[in-house]
N, C-alpha and C. Protein backbone atom coordinates (compact mmCIF):
# COMPACT_ATOMS: atom_id res chain seq x y z
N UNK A 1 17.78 -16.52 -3.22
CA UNK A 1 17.09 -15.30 -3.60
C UNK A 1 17.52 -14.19 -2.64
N UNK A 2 17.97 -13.11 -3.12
CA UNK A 2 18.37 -11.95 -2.31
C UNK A 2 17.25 -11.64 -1.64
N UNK A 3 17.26 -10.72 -0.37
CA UNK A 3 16.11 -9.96 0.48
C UNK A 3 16.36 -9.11 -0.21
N UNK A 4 14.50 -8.53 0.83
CA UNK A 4 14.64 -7.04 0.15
C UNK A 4 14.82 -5.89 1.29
N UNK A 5 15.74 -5.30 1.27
CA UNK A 5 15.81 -4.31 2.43
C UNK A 5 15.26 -3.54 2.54
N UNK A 6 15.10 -4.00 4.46
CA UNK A 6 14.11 -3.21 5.35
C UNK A 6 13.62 -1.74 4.52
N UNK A 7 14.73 -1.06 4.49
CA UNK A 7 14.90 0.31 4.13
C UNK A 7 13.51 0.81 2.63
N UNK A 8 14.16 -0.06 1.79
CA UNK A 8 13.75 -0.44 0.48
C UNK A 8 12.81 -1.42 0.14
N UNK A 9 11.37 -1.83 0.32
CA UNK A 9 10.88 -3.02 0.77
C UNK A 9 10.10 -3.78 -0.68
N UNK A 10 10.60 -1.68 -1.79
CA UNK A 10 9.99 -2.51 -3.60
C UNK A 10 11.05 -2.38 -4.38
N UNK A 11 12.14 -2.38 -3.65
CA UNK A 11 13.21 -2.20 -4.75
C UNK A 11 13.43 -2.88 -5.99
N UNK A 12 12.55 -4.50 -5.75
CA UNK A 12 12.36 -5.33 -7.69
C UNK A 12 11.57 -5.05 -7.71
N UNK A 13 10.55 -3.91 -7.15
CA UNK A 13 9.40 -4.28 -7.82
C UNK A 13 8.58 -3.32 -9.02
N UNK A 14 7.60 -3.34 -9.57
CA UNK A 14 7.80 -2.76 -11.00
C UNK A 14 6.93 -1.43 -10.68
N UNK A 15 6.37 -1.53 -9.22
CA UNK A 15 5.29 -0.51 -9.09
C UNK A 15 5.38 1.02 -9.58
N UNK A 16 6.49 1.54 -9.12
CA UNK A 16 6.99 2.84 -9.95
C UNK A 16 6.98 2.53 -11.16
N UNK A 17 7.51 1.98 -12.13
CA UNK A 17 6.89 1.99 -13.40
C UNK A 17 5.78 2.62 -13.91
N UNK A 18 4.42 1.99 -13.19
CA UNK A 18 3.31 2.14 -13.77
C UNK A 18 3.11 3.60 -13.17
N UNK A 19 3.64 4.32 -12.24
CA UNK A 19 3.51 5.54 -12.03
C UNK A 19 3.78 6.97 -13.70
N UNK A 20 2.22 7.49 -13.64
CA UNK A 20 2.45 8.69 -14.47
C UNK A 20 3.85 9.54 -14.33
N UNK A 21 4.26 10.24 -15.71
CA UNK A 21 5.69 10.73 -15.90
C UNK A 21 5.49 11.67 -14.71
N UNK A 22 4.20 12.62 -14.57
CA UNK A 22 4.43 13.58 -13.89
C UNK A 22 4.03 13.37 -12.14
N UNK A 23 4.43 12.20 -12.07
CA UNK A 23 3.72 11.64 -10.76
C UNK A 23 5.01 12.63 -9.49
N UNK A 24 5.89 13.20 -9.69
CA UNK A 24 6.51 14.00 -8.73
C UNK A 24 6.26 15.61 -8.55
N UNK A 25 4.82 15.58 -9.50
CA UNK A 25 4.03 17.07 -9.80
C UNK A 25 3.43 16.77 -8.76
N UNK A 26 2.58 15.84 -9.46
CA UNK A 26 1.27 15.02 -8.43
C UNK A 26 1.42 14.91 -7.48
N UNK A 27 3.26 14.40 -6.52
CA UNK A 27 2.77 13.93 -5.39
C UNK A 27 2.79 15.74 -4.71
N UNK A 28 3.55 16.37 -5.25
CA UNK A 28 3.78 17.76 -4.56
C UNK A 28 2.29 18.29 -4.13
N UNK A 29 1.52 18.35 -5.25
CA UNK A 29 0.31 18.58 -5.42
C UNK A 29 -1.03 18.20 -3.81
N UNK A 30 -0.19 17.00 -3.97
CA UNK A 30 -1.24 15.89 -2.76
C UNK A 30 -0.51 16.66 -1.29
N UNK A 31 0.73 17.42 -1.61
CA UNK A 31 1.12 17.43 0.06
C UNK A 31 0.94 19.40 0.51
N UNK A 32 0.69 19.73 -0.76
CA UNK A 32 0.57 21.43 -0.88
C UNK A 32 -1.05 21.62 -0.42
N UNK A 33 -1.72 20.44 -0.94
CA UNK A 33 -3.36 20.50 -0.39
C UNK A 33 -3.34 20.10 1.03
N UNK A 34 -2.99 19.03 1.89
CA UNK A 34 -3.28 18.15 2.30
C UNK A 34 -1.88 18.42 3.76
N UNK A 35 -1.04 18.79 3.66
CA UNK A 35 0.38 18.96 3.80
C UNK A 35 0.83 17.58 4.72
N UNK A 36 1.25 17.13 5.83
CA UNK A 36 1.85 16.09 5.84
C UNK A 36 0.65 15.43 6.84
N UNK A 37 -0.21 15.64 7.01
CA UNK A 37 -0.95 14.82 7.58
C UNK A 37 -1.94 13.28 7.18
N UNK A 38 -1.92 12.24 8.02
CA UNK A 38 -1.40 11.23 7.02
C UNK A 38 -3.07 10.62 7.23
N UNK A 39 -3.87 10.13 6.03
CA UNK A 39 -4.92 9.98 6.04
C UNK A 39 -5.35 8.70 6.66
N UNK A 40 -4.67 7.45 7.63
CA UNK A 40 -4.61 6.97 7.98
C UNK A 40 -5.23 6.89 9.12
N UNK A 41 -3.68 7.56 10.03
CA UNK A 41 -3.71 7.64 11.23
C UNK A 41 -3.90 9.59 12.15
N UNK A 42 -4.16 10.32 11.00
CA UNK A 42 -4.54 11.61 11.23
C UNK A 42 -3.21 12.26 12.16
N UNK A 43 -2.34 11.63 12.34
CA UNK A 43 -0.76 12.06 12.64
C UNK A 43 0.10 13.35 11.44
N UNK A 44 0.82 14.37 12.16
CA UNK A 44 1.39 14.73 11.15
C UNK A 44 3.07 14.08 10.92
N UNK A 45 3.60 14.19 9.78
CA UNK A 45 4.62 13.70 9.75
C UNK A 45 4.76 12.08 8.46
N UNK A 46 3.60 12.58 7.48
CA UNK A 46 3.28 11.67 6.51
C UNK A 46 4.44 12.33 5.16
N UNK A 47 4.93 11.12 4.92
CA UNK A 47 6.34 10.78 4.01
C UNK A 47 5.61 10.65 2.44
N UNK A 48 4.99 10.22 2.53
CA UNK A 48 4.51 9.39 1.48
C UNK A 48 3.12 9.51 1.02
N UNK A 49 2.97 9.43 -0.87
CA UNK A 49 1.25 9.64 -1.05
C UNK A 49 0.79 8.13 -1.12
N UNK A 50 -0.65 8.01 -1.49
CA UNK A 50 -1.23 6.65 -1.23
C UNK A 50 -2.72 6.66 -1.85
N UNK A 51 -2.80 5.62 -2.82
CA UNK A 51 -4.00 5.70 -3.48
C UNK A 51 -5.18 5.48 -2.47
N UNK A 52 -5.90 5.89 -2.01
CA UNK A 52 -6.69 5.58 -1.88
C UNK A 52 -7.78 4.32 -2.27
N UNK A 53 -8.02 4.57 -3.36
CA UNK A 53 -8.47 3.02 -3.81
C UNK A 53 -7.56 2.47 -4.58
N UNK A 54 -6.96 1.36 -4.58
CA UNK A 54 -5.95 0.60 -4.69
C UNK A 54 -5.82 0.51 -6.26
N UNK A 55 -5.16 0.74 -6.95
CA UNK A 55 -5.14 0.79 -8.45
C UNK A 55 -4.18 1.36 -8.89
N UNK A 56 -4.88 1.79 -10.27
CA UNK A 56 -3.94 3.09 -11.18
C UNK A 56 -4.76 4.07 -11.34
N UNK A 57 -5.29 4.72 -10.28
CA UNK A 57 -6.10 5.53 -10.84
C UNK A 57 -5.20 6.77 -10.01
N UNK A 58 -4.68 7.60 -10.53
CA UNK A 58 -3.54 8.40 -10.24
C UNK A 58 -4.28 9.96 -10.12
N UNK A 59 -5.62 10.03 -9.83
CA UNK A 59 -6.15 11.57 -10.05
C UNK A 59 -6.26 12.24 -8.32
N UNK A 60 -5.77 13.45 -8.77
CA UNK A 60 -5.47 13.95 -6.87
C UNK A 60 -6.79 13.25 -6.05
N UNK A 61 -7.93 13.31 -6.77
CA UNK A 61 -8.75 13.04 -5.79
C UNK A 61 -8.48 11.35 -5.24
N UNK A 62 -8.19 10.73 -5.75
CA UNK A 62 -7.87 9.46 -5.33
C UNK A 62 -6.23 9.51 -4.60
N UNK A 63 -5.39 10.32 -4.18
CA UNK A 63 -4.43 10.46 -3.47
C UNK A 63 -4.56 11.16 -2.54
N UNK A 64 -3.91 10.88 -1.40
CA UNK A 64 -3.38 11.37 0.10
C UNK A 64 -2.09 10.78 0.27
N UNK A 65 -1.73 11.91 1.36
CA UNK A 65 -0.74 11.71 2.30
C UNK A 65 -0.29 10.56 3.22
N UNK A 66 0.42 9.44 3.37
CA UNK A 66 0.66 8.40 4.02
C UNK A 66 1.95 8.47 4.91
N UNK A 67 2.35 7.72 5.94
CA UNK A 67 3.23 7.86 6.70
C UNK A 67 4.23 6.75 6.09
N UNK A 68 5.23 6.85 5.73
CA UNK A 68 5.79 5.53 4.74
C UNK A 68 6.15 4.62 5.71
N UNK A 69 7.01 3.48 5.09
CA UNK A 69 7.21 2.63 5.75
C UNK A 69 8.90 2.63 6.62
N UNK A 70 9.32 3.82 6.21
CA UNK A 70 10.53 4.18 7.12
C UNK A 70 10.00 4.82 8.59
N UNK A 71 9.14 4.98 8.86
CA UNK A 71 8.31 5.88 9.79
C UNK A 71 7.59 4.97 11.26
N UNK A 72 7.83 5.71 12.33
CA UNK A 72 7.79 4.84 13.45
C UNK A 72 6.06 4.26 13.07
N UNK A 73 5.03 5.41 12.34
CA UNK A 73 3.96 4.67 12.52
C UNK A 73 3.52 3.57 11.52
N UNK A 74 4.29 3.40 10.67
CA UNK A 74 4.65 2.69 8.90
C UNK A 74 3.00 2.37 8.61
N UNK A 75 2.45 3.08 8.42
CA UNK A 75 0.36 3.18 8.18
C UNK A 75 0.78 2.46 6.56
N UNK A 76 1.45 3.29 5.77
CA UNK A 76 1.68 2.59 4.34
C UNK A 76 1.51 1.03 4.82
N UNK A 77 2.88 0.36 5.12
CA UNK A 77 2.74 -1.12 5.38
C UNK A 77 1.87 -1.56 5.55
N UNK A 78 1.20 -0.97 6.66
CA UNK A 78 -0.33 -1.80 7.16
C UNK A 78 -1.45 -1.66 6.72
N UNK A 79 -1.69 -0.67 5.92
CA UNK A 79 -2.62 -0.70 4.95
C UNK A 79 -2.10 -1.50 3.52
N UNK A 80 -0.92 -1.81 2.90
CA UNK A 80 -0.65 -2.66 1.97
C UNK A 80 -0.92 -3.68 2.27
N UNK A 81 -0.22 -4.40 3.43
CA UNK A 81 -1.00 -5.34 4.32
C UNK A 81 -2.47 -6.28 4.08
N UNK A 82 -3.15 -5.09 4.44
CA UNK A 82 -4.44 -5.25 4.57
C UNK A 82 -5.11 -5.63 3.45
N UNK A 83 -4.54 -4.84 2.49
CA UNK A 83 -5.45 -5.01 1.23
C UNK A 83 -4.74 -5.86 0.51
N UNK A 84 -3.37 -6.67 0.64
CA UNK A 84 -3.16 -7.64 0.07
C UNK A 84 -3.62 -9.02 0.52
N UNK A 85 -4.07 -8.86 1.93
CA UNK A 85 -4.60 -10.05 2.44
C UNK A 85 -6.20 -9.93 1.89
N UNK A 86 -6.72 -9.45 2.02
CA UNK A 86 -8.52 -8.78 1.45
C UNK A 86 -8.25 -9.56 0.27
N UNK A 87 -7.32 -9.41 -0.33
CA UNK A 87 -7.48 -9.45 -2.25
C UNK A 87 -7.56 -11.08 -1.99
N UNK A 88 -6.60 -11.96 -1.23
CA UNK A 88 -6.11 -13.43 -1.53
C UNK A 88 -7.72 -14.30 -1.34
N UNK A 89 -7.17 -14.91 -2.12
CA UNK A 89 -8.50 -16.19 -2.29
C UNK A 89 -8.70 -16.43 -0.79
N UNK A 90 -10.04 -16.92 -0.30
CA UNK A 90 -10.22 -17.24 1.13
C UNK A 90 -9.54 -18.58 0.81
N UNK A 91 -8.94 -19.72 2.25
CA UNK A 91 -7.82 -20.58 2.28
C UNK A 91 -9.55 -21.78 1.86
N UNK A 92 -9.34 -23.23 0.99
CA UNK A 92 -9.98 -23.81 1.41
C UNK A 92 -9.46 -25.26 2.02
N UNK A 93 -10.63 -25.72 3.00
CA UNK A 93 -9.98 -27.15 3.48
C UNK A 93 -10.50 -28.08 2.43
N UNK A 94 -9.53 -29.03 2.35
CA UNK A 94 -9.52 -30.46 1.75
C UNK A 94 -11.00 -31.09 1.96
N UNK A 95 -11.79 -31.44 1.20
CA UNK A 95 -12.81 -32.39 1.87
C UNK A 95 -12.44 -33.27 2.28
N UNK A 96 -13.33 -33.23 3.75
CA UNK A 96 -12.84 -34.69 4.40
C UNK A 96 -13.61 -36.03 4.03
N UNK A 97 -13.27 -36.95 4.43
CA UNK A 97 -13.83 -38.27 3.94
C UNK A 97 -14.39 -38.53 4.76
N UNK A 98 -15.72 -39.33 3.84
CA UNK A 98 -17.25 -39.60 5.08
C UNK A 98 -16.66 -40.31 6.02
N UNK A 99 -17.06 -40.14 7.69
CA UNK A 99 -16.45 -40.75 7.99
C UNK A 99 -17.07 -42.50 8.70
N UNK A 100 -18.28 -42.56 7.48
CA UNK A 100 -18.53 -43.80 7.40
C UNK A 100 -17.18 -44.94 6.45
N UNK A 101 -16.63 -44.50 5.75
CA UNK A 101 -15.73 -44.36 4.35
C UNK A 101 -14.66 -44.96 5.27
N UNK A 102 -14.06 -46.78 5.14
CA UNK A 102 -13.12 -46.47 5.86
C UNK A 102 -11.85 -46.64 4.77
């Protein structure tokens, strides 16, 4: 299976797709309000917009400014991160055997 480069980290992936046609209005929109300051880490120098609540819900009020993941502070990553670990099933252990049970 090929990697995915550093650089490029969704290049298979389908997420732009589901992005609205006019989502390069939108992001202008999010950085003309907001301008590069990144809702994260309150740094200026934010690359990138970022739903706020994790979805498709594409309305300015649910977008900000993010620092992408080319960026020394990569806030995107670590908030994808975060909320992909949040989402995963908690791990469970095996039941163990009584240990009267031999």
């Amino acid at each position: 299976m090929p990697q995915r480069s550093k650089d490029r980290p969704f290049e298979r992936s389908s997420r732009r797709d589901e992005l609205p046609a006019d989502w390069d209005e939108r992001r202008a929109a999010v950085f003309a309000r907001d301008g590069d300051i990144c809702h994260v880490c309150f740094l200026p120098g934010a690359n990138q917009v970022d739903h706020l609540v994790p979805g498709n819900d594409h309305r300015l009020e649910n977008l900000a400014p993010i620092h992408g993941w080319d960026t020394p502070q990569r806030c995107h990553a670590f908030k994808t991160s975060r909320e992909g670990n949040a989402a995963k099933p908690p791990l469970r252990r095996p039941p163990e055997r009584h240990p009267g049970i031999a």
